[in-house]
C-alpha atoms as a PDB file:
ATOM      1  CA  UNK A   1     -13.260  -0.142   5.918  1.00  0.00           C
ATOM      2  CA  UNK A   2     -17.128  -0.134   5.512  1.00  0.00           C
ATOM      3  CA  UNK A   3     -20.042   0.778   7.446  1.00  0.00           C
ATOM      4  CA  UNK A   4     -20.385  -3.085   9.210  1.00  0.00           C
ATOM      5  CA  UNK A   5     -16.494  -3.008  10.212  1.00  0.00           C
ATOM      6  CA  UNK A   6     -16.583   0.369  11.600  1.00  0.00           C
ATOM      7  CA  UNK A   7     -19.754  -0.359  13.749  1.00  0.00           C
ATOM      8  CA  UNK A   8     -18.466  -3.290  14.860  1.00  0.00           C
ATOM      9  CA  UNK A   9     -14.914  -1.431  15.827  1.00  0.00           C
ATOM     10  CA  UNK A  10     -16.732   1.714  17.705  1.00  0.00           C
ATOM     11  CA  UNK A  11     -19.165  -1.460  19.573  1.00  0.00           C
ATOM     12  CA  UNK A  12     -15.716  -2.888  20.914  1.00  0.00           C
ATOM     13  CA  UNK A  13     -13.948   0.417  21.789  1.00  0.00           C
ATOM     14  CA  UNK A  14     -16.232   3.752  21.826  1.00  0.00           C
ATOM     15  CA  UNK A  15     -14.857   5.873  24.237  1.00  0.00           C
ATOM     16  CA  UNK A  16     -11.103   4.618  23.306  1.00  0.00           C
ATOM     17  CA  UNK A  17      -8.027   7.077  22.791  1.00  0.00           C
ATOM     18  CA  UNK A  18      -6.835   4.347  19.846  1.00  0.00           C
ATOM     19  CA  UNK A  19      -3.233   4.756  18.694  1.00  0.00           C
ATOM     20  CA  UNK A  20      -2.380   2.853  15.350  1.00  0.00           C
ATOM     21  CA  UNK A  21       1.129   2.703  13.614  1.00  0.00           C
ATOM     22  CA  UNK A  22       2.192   4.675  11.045  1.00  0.00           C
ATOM     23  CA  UNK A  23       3.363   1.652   8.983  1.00  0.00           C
ATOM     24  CA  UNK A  24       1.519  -1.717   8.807  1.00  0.00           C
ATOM     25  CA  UNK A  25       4.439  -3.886   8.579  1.00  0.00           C
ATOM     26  CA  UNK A  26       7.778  -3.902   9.402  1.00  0.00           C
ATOM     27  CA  UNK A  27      10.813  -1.957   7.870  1.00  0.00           C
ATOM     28  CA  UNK A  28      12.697  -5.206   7.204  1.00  0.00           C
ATOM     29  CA  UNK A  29       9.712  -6.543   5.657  1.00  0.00           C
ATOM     30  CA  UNK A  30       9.444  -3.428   3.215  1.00  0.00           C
ATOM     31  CA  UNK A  31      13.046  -3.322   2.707  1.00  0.00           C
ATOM     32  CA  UNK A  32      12.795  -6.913   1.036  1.00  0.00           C
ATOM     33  CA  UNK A  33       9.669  -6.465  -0.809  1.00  0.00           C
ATOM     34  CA  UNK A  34      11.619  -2.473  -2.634  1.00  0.00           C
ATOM     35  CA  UNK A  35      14.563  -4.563  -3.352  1.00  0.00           C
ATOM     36  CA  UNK A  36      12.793  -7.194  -5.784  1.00  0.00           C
ATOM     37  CA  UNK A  37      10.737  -4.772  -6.904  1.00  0.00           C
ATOM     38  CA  UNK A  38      13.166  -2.494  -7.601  1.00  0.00           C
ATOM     39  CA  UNK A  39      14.236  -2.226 -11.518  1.00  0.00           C
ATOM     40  CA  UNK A  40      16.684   0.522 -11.766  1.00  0.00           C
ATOM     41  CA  UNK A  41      13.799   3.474 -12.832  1.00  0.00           C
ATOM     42  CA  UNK A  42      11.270   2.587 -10.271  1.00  0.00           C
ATOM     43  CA  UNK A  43      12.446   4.862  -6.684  1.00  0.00           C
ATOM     44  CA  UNK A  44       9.370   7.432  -6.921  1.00  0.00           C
ATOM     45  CA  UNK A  45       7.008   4.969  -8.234  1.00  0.00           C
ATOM     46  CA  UNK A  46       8.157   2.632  -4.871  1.00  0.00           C
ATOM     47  CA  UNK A  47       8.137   5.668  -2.352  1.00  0.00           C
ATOM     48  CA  UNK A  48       4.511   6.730  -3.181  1.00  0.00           C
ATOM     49  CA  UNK A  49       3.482   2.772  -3.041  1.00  0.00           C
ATOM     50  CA  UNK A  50       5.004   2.346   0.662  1.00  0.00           C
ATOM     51  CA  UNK A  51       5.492   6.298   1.753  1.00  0.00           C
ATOM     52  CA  UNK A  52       8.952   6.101   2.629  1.00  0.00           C
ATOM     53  CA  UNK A  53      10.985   9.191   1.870  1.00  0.00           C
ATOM     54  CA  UNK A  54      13.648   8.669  -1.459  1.00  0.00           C
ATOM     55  CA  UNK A  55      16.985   7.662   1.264  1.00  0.00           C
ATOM     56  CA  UNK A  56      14.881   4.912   3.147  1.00  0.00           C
ATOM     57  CA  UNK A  57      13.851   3.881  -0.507  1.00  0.00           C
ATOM     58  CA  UNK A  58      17.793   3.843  -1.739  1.00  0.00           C
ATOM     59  CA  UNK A  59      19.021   2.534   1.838  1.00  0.00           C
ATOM     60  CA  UNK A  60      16.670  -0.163   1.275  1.00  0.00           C
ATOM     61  CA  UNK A  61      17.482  -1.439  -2.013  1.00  0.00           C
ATOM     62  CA  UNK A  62      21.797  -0.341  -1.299  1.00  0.00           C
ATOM     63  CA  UNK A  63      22.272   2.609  -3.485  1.00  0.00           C
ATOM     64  CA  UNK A  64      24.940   4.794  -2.052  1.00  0.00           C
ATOM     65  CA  UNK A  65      24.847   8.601  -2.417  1.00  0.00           C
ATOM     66  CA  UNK A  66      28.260   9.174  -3.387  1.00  0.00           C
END
């Protein structure tokens, strides 16, 4: 974040209970962004990149655990 931003952040709110989302963007968003990344090899590589567990990762691109 760096020294300037986080001054700047504890100016605005110091004394602040701040709560922040796990995730910065949506699921959908995600979801689309896994699928055309997704090459057939790639699930572990893609849940480390956007810390989603190895079903949301499969949901999202339509594997089936049959």
């Amino acid at each position: 974040m760096g020294e300037e931003a986080m001054l700047k952040l504890f100016t605005v709110y110091r004394g602040q209970l701040l709560t922040l989302p796990m995730r910065m963007y949506a699921g959908e968003k995600v979801a689309k962004s896994v699928k055309k990344q997704f090459n057939g090899h790639n699930t572990a590589e893609l849940m480390h990149k956007y810390d989603y567990s190895q079903r949301w990762i499969s949901k999202a691109i339509g594997q089936r655990n049959n």
